[in-house]
Protein backbone atom coordinates (compact mmCIF):
# COMPACT_ATOMS: atom_id res chain seq x y z
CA UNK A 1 176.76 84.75 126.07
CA UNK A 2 179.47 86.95 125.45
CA UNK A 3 181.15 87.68 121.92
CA UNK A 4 184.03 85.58 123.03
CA UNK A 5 182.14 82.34 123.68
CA UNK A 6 179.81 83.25 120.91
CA UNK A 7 182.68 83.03 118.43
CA UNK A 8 183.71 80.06 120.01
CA UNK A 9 180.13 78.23 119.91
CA UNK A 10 180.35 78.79 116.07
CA UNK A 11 184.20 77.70 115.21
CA UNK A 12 183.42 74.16 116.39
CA UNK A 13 180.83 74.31 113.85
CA UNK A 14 182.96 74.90 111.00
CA UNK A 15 186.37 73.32 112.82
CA UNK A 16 188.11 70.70 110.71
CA UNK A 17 188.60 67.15 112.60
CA UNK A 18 190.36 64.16 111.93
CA UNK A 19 186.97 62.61 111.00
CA UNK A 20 185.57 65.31 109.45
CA UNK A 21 188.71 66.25 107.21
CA UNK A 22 188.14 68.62 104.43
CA UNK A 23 191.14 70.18 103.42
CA UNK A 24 191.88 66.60 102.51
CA UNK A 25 193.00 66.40 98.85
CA UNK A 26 190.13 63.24 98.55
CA UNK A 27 187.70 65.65 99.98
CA UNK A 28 188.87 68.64 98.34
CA UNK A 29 188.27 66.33 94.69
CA UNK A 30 184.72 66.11 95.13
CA UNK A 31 183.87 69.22 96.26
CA UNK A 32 184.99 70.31 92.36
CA UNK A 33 182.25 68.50 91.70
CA UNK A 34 179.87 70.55 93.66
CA UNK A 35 177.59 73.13 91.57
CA UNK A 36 178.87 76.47 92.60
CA UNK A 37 176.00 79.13 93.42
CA UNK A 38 175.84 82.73 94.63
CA UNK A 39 172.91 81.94 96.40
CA UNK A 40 173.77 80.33 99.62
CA UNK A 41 170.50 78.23 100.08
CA UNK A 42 170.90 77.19 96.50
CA UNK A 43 174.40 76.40 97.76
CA UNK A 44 173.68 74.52 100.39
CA UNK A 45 171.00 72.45 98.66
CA UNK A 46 173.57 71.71 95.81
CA UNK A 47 175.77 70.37 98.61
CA UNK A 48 172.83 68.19 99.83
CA UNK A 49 171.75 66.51 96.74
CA UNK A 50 175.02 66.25 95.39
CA UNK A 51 176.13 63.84 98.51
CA UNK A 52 172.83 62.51 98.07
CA UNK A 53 173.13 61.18 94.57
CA UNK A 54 177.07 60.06 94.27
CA UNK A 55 176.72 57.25 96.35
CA UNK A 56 174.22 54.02 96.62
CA UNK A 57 172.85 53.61 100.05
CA UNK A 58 174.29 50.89 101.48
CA UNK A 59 173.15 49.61 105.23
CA UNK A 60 174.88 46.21 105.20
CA UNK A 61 178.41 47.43 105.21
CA UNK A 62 178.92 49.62 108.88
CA UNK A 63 182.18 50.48 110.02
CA UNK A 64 182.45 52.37 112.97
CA UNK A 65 185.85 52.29 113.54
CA UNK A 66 187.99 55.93 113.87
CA UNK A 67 190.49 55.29 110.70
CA UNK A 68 187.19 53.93 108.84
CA UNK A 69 184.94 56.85 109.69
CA UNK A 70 186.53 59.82 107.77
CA UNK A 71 185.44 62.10 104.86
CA UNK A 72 188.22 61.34 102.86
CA UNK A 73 187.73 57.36 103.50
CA UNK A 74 184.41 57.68 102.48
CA UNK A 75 184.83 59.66 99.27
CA UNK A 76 186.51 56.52 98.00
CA UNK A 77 183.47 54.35 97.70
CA UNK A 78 180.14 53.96 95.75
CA UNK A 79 178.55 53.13 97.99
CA UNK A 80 178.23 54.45 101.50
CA UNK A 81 175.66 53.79 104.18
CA UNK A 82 173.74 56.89 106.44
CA UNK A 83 176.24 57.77 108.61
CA UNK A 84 179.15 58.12 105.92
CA UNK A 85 176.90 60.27 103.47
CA UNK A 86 175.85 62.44 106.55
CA UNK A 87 179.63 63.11 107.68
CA UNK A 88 180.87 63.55 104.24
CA UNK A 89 178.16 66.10 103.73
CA UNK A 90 178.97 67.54 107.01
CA UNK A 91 182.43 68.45 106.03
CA UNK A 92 181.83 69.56 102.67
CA UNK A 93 179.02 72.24 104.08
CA UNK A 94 181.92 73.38 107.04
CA UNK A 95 184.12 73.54 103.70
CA UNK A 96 182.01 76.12 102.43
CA UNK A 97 181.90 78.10 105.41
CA UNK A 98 178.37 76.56 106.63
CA UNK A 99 177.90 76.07 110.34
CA UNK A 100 177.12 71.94 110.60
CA UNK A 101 176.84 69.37 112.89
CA UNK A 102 175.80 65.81 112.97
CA UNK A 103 172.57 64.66 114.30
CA UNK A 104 171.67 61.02 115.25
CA UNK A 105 168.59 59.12 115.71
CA UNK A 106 166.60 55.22 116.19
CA UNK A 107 164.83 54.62 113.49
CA UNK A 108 162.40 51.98 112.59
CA UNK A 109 162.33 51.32 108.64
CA UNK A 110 158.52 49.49 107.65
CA UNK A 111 159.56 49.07 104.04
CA UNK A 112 161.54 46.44 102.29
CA UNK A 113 164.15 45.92 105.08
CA UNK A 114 163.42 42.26 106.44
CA UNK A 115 167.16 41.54 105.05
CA UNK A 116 168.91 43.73 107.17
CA UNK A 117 166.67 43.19 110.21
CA UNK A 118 168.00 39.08 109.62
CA UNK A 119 171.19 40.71 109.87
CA UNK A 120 170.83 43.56 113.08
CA UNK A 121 168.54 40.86 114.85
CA UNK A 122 166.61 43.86 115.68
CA UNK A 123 163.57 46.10 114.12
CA UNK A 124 165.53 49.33 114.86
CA UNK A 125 167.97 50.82 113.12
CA UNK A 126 170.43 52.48 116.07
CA UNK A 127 172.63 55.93 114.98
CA UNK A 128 170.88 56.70 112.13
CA UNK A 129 172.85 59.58 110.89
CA UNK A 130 171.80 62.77 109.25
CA UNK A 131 172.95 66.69 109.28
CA UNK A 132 172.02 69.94 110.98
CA UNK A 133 173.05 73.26 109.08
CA UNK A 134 172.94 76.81 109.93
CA UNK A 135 170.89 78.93 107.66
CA UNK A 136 168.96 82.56 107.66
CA UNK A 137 169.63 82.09 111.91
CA UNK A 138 168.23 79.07 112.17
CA UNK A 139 169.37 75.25 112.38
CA UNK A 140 167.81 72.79 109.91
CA UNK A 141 167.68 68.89 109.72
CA UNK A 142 168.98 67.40 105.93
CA UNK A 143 169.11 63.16 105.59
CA UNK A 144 171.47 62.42 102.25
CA UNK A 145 170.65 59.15 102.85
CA UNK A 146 168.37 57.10 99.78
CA UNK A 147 169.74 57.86 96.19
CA UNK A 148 167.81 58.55 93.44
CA UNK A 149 168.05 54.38 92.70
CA UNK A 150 167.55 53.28 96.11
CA UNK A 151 164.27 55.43 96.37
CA UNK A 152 163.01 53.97 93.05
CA UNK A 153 163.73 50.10 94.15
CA UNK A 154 161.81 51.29 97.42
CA UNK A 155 158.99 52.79 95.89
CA UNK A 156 159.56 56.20 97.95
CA UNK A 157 159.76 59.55 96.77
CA UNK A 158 162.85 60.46 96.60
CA UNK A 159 163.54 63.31 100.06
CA UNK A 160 164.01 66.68 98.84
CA UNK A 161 165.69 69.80 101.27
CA UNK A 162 164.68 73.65 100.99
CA UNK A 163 167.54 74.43 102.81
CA UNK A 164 164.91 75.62 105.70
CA UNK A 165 162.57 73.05 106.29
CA UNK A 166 164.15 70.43 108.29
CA UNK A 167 163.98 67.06 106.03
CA UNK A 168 163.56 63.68 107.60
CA UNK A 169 162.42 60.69 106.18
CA UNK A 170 158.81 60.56 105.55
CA UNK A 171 156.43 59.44 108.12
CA UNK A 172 154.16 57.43 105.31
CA UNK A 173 154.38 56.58 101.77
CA UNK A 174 150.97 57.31 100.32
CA UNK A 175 149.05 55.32 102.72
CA UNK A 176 151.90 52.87 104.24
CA UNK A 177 153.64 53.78 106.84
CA UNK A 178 157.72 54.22 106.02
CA UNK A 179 159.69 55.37 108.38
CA UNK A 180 159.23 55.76 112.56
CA UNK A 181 161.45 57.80 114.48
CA UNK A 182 161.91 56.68 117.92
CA UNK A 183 164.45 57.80 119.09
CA UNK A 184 166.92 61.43 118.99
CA UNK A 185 170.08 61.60 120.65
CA UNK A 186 171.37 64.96 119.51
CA UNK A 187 173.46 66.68 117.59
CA UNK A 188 177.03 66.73 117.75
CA UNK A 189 179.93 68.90 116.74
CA UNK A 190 181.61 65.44 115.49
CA UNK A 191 181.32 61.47 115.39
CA UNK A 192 180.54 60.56 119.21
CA UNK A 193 182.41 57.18 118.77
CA UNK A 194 181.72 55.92 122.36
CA UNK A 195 178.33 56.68 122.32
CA UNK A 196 177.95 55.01 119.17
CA UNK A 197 179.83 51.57 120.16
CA UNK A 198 177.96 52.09 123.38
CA UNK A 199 174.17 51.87 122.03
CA UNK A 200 174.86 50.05 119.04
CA UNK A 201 176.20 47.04 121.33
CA UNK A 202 173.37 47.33 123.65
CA UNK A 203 171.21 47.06 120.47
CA UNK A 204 173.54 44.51 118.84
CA UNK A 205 175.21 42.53 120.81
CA UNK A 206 175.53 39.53 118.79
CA UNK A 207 177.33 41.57 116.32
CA UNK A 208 179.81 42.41 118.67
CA UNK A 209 179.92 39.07 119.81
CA UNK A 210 180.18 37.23 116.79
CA UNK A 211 182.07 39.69 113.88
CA UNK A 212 180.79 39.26 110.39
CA UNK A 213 182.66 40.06 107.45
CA UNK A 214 181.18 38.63 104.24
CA UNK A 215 180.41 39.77 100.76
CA UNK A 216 176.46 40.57 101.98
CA UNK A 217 177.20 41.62 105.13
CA UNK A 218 179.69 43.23 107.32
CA UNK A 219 180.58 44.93 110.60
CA UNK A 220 183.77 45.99 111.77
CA UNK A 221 184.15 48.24 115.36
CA UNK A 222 186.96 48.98 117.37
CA UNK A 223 186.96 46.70 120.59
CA UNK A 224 188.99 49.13 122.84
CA UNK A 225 185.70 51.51 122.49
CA UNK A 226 183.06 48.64 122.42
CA UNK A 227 184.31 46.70 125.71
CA UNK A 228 186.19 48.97 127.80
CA UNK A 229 182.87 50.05 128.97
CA UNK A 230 182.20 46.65 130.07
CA UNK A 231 185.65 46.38 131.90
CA UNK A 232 185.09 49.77 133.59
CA UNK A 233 181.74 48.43 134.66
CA UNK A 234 182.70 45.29 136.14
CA UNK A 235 185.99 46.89 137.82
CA UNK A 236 183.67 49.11 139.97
């Protein structure tokens, strides 16, 4: 690879998108709230935990819609579910001049989670979201996911990040199992909406089929991206 396409390979790493907006004066708020280290692991871990910690997991509120799916949308709330927290943390690591991308997964959850399986219809969780960062020449996996409170209602340690080690959930909690990975699609130098709306609906489909939008539970998508796959299918 020449120097050229080397630079290149890098600047989508730290490129700012319309998703992934953090020059954005919402954005650009919470960062101030960021520890500020010399160190840059230290750095990056601050970044980690402090996306982390400012917002309550939240699975039963998923909005994949474009306008919806932005740092500075998500910066808003208190609570935020995998997805958000990885793409918020995403943009504040490119803000500090870290190399990230976002990496996506099917999960399978085995603790306290028979609510939102009445609600998917489904034992896997599909786009799982987490974050890939560059550091000391290497790429590692971070999952800002569970919150301090979440962890403690869950009975699960709460998922710590050297800033080396890649960091997924754990495998077992003492000796129950917690969480099964079945599933990686990648990582991605931004929010593969298509692919999303794609898989999700082939996990899904009664979500797509019949919207929900209640206090407990909601879904909202953008039908151009979840049926013109459909169209283009039965066209040809």
């Amino acid at each position: 690879m020449n120097a050229q396409n080397e630079e290149l390979k890098w600047e989508k790493y730290l490129a700012e998108t319309p998703q992934i907006d953090y020059s954005s004066l919402e954005v650009q708020q919470f960062i101030r709230t960021i520890p500020v280290h010399t160190n840059p692991v230290q750095q990056a871990i601050s970044i980690y935990e402090t996306v982390r910690d400012s917002f309550l997991y939240d699975p039963y509120h998923l909005d994949l819609r474009p306008e919806s799916l932005k740092a500075s949308v998500v910066v808003s709330k208190k609570r935020a579910w995998c997805v958000e927290k990885s793409l918020l943390a995403c943009a504040c690591f490119r803000a500090f001049g870290f190399p990230a991308r976002l990496g996506f997964g099917i999960v399978k959850n085995h603790i306290g989670v028979e609510k939102l399986k009445s609600y998917l219809k489904r034992d896997e969780i599909v786009f799982h979201g987490y974050v890939e960062v560059y550091l000391n020449g290497k790429w590692s996996k971070c999952t800002p996911a569970f919150d301090p409170r979440i962890c403690k209602l869950s009975g699960v340690p709460l998922l710590e990040w050297n800033g080396s080690d890649d960091s997924l959930f754990q495998a077992f909690v003492e000796n129950n199992q917690f969480m099964e990975y079945l599933h990686f699609y990648g990582e991605f130098d931004d929010i593969p909406f298509e692919l999303m709306h794609r898989e999700m609906k082939a996990y899904y489909p009664d979500l797509f089929d019949n919207p929900v939008d209640t206090k407990a539970f909601s879904f909202h998508f953008d039908p151009k991206l979840a049926f013109n796959h459909q169209e283009d299918r039965t066209k040809n």
